[in-house]
Protein backbone atom coordinates (compact mmCIF):
# COMPACT_ATOMS: atom_id res chain seq x y z
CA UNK A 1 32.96 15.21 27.55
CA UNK A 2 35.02 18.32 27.65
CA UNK A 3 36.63 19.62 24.32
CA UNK A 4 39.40 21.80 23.87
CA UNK A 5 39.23 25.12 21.57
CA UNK A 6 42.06 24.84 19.18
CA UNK A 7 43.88 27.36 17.53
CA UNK A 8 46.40 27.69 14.60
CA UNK A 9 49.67 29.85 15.28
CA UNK A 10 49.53 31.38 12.22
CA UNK A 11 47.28 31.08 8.81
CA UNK A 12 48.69 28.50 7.20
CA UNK A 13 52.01 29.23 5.13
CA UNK A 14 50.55 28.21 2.05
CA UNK A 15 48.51 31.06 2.08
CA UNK A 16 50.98 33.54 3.37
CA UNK A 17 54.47 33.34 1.15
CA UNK A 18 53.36 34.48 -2.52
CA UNK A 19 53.07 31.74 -5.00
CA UNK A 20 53.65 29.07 -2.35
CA UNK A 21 49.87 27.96 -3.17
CA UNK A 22 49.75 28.39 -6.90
CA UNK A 23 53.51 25.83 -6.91
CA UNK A 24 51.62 23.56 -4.79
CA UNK A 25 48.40 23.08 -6.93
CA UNK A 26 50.75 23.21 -10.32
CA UNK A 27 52.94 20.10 -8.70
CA UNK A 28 49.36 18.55 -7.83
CA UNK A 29 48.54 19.18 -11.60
CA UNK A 30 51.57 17.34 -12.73
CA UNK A 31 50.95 14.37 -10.49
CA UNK A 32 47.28 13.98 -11.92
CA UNK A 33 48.69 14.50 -15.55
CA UNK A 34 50.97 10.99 -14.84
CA UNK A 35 47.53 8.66 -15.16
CA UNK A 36 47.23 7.24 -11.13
CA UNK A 37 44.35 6.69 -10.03
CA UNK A 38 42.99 9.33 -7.67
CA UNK A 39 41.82 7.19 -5.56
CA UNK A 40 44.66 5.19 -4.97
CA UNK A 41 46.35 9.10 -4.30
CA UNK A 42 43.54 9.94 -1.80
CA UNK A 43 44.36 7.00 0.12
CA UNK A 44 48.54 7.59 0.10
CA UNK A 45 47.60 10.93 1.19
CA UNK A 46 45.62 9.39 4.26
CA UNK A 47 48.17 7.20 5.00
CA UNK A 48 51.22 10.04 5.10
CA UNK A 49 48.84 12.42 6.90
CA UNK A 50 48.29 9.37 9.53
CA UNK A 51 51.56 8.65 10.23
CA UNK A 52 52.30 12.66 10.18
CA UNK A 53 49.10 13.47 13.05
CA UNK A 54 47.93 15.71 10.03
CA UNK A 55 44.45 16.23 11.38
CA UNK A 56 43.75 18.63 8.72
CA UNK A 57 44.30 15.84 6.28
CA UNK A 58 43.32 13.15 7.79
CA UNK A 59 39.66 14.30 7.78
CA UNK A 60 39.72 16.19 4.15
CA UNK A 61 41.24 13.17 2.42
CA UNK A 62 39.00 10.48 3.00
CA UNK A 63 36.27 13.25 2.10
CA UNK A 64 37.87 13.42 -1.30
CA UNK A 65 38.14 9.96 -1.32
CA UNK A 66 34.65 9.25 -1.05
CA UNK A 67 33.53 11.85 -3.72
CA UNK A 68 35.75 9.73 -5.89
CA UNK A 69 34.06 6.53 -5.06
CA UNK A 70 36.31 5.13 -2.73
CA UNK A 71 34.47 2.58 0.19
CA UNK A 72 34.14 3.37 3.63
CA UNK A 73 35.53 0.23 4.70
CA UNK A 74 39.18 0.82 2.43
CA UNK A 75 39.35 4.37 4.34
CA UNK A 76 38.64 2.99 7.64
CA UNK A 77 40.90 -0.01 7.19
CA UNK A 78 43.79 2.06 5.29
CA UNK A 79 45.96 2.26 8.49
CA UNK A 80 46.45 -1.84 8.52
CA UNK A 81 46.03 -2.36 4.97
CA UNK A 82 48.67 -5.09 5.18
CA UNK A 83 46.49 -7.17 7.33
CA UNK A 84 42.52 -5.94 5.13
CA UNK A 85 41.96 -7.73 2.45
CA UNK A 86 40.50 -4.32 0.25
CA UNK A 87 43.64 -3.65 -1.09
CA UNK A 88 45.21 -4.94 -4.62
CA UNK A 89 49.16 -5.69 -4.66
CA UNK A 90 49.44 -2.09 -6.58
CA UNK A 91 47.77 -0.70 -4.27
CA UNK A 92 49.54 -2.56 -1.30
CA UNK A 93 52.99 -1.06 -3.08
CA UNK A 94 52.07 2.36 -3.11
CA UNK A 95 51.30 2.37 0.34
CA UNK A 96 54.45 0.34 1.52
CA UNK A 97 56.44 3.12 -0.65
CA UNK A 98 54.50 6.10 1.18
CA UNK A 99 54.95 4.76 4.32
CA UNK A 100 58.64 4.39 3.60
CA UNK A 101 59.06 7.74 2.20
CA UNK A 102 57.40 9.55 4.92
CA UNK A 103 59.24 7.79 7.58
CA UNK A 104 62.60 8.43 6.27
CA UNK A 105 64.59 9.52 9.86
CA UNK A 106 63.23 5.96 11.10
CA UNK A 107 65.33 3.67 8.97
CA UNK A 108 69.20 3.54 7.76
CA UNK A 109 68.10 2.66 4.11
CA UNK A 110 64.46 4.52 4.54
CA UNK A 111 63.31 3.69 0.91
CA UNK A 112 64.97 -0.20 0.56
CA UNK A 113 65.27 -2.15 -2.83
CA UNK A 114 62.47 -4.78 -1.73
CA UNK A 115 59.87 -1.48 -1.56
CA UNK A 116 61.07 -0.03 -4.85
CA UNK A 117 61.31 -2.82 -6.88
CA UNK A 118 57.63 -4.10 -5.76
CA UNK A 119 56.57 -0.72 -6.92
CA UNK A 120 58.36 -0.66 -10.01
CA UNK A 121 56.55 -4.10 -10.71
CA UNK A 122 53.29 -2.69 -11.08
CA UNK A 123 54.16 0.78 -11.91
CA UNK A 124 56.06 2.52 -15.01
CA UNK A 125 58.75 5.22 -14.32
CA UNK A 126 56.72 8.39 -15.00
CA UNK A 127 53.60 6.63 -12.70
CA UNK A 128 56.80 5.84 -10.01
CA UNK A 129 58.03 9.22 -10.39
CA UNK A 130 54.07 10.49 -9.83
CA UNK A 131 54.25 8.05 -6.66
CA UNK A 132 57.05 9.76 -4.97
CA UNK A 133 56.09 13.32 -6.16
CA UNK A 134 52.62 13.06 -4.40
CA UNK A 135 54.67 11.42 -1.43
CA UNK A 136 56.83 14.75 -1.21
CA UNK A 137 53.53 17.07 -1.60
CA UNK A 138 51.23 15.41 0.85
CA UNK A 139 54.30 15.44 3.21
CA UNK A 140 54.59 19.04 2.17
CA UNK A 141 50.88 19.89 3.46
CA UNK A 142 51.40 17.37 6.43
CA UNK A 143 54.20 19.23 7.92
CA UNK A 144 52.76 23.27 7.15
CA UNK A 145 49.76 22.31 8.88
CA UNK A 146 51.23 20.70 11.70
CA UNK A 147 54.21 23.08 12.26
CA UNK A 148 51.10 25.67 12.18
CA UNK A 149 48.59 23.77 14.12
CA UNK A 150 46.04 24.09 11.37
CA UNK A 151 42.47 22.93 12.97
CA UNK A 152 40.70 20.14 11.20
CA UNK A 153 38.00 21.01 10.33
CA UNK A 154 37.94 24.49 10.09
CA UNK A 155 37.61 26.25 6.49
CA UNK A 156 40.29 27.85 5.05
């Protein structure tokens, strides 16, 4: 099997426009400070940085995850976690709401009542406002390191 050598066009930009780093980790401070659980984070952020091709992500996430305690089999089955029965009907909301939010070009009314409202049912507004917060920032990370090629798996 023959791999390819990959490169990143440019370090990413997190690292290169001042303070862009130091806002990111303070928003990522704030979304911890709202009470989710980090796992249940760790696996939005897998599931954004899936549907985004975030390599980068998609391999440091589920590391995280897994630190946390989170199960091999609720990483591995995270991209079909409507049809795996791992997931709770939180859980299940969260996801539908990331998915949502990160596909917003692919639907007229991207984030519809039925999503919303299921989320609002398990979570309180400043847990809902957490939810879409660490939508936006994993999104955020998703598109530098795309844009920029970032390599999974190499350190930063």
């Amino acid at each position: 099997m023959e791999t390819t050598t990959l490169q990143a066009r440019i370090d990413n930009p997190a690292f290169l426009v001042p303070g862009a780093l130091e806002a990111l980790q303070s928003l990522h401070k704030g979304i911890q400070r709202t009470g989710l659980d980090p796992k249940l984070l760790e696996l939005m952020n897998l599931r954004a940085s899936q549907i985004n091709g975030c390599g980068v992500c998609a391999l440091q996430h589920p590391k995280i995850a897994r630190k946390l305690g989170e199960t091999d089999d609720r990483l591995l089955a995270v991209s079909a976690w409507r049809d795996a029965p791992f997931f709770t009907d939180a859980e299940r909301a969260a996801l539908a709401l990331t998915e949502a939010a990160t596909r917003m070009s692919d639907a007229a009314d991207p984030v519809p009542d039925e999503i919303w409202d299921e989320a609002a049912r398990h979570y309180d507004d400043q847990e809902l406002a957490g939810l879409v917060t660490a939508i936006a920032s994993i999104n955020v990370w998703n598109r530098l390191n795309v844009a920029t090629r970032q390599v999974a798996g190499a350190e930063w």
